[in-house]
Protein backbone atom coordinates (compact mmCIF):
# COMPACT_ATOMS: atom_id res chain seq x y z
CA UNK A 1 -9.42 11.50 -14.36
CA UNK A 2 -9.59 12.80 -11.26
CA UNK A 3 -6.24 13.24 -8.81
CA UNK A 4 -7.95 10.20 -5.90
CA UNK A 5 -8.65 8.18 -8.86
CA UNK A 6 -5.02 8.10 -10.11
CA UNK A 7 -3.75 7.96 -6.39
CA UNK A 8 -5.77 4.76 -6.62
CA UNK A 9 -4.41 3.65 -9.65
CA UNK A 10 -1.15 4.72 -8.34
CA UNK A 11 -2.11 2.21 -5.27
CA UNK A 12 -2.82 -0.57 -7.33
CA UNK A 13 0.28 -0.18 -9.10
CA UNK A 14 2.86 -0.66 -6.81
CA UNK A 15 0.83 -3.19 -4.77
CA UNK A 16 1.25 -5.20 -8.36
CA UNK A 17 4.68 -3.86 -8.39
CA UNK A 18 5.10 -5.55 -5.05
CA UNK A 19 3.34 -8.79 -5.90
CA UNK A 20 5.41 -9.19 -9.06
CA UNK A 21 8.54 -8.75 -7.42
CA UNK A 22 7.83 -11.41 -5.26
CA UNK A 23 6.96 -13.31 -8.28
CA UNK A 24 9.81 -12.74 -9.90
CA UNK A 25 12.31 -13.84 -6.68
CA UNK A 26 10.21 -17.22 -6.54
CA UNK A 27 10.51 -17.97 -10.00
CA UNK A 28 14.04 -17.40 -10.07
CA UNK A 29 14.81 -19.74 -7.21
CA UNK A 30 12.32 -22.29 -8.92
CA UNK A 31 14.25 -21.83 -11.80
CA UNK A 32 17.51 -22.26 -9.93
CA UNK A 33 16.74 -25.02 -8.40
CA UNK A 34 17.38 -23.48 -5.13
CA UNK A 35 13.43 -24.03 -4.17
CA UNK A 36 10.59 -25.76 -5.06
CA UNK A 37 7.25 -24.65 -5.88
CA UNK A 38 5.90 -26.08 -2.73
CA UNK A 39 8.85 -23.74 -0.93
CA UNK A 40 6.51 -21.04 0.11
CA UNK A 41 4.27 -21.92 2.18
CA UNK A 42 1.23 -19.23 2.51
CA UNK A 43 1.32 -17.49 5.93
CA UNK A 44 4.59 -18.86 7.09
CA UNK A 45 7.59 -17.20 7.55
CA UNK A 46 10.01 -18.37 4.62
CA UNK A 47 12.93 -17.34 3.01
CA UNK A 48 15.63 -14.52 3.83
CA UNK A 49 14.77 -11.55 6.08
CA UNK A 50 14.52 -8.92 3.12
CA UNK A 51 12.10 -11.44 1.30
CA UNK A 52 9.66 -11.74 3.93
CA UNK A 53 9.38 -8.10 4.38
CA UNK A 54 8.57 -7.85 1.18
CA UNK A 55 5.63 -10.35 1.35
CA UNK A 56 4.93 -8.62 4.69
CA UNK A 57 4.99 -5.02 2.64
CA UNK A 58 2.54 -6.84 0.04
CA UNK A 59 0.39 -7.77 2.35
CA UNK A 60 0.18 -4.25 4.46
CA UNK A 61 -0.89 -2.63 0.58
CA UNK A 62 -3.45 -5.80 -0.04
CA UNK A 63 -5.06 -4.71 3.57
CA UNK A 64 -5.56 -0.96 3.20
CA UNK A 65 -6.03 -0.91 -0.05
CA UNK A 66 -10.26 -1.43 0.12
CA UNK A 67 -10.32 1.69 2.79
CA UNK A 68 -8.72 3.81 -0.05
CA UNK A 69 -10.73 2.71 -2.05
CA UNK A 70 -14.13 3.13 -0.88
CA UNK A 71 -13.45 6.32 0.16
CA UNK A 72 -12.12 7.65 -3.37
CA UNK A 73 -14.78 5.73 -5.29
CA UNK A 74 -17.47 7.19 -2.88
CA UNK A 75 -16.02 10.77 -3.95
CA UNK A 76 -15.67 9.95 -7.64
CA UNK A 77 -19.10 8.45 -7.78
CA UNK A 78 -20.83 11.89 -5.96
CA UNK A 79 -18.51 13.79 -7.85
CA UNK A 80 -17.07 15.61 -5.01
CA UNK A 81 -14.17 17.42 -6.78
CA UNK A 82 -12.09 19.27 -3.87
CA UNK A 83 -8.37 20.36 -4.06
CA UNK A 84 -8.21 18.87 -0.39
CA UNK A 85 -8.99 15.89 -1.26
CA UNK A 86 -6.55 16.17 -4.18
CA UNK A 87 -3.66 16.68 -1.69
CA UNK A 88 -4.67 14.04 0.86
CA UNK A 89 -4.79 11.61 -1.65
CA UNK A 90 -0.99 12.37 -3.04
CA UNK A 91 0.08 12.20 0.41
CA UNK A 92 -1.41 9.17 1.13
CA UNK A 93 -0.09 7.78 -1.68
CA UNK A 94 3.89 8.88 -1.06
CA UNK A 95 2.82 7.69 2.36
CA UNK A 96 2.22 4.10 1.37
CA UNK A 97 4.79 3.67 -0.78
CA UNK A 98 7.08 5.11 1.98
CA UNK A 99 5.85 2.83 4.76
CA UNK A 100 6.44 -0.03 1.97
CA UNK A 101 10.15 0.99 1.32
CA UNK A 102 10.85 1.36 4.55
CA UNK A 103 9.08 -1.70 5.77
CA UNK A 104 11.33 -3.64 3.24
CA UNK A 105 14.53 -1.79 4.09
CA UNK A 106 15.51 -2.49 7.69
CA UNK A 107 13.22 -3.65 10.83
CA UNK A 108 15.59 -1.60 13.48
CA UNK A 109 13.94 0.20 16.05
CA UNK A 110 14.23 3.46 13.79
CA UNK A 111 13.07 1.85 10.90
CA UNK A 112 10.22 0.65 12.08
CA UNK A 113 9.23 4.14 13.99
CA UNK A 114 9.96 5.56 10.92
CA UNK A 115 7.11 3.28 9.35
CA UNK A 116 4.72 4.20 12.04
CA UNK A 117 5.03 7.93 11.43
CA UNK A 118 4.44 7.02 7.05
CA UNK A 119 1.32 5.03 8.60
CA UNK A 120 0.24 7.44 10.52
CA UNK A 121 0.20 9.69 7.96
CA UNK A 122 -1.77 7.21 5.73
CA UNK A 123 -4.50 6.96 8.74
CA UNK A 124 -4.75 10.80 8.75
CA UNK A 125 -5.09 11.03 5.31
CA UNK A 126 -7.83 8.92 4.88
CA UNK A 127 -9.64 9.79 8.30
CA UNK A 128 -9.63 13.37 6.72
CA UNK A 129 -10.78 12.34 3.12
CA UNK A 130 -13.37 10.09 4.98
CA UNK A 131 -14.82 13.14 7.00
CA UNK A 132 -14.32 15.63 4.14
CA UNK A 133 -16.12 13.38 1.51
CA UNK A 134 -19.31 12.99 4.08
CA UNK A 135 -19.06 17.02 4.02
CA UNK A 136 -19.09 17.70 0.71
CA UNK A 137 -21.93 15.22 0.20
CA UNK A 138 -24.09 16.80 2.32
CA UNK A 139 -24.73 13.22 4.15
């Protein structure tokens, strides 16, 4: 297996991670009785702060997830083996799961820059694998 392909397996891991988490909180307060099942409502803003950043975290993984993706399937499927691409990958990787962590931490103003510069990382990343798979595939 090649280093993208288990950054993307590494992707879809903690976005699962994520999901089940969330899964678990909701079945415990089912369970509690502190909710129903009808207590969270898709979309809306519900439950404590740390919660929702957590759904908000899923989410952020659910919607880059298909860019990272395509672009290390593309690679895998041309067989474009490159220790650049290697790196990028790992990087984006730690990036995500930094930008999740942090997202789910704390929304203060240095928080949330702090995000921004993990996501911008993540955009760089992938704007570089993009370019460097179209390279190395002689498109």
């Amino acid at each position: 297996m090649t280093t993208p392909l288990a950054s993307l397996l590494g992707f879809v891991t903690w976005t699962l991670l994520l999901l089940l988490t969330i899964g678990a909180i909701r079945i415990g307060r089912v369970l509690s009785g502190s909710a129903t099942v009808g207590s969270f409502p898709g979309g809306e803003r519900h439950g404590g702060e740390r919660y929702w950043r957590l759904n908000r975290a899923h989410a952020n993984c659910v919607e880059n997830l298909p860019l990272f993706a395509a672009v290390v399937l593309v690679g895998a499927i041309l067989d474009l083996g490159h220790p650049i691409l290697d790196r990028l990958a790992v990087v984006y990787l730690a990036a995500r799961v930094c930008q999740s962590l942090t997202h789910i931490a704390s929304g203060s103003d240095r928080i949330v820059s702090l995000r921004f510069g993990f996501f911008g990382v993540q955009i760089v990343c992938l704007a570089w694998m993009l370019l460097l798979t179209v390279r190395l595939s002689g498109l």
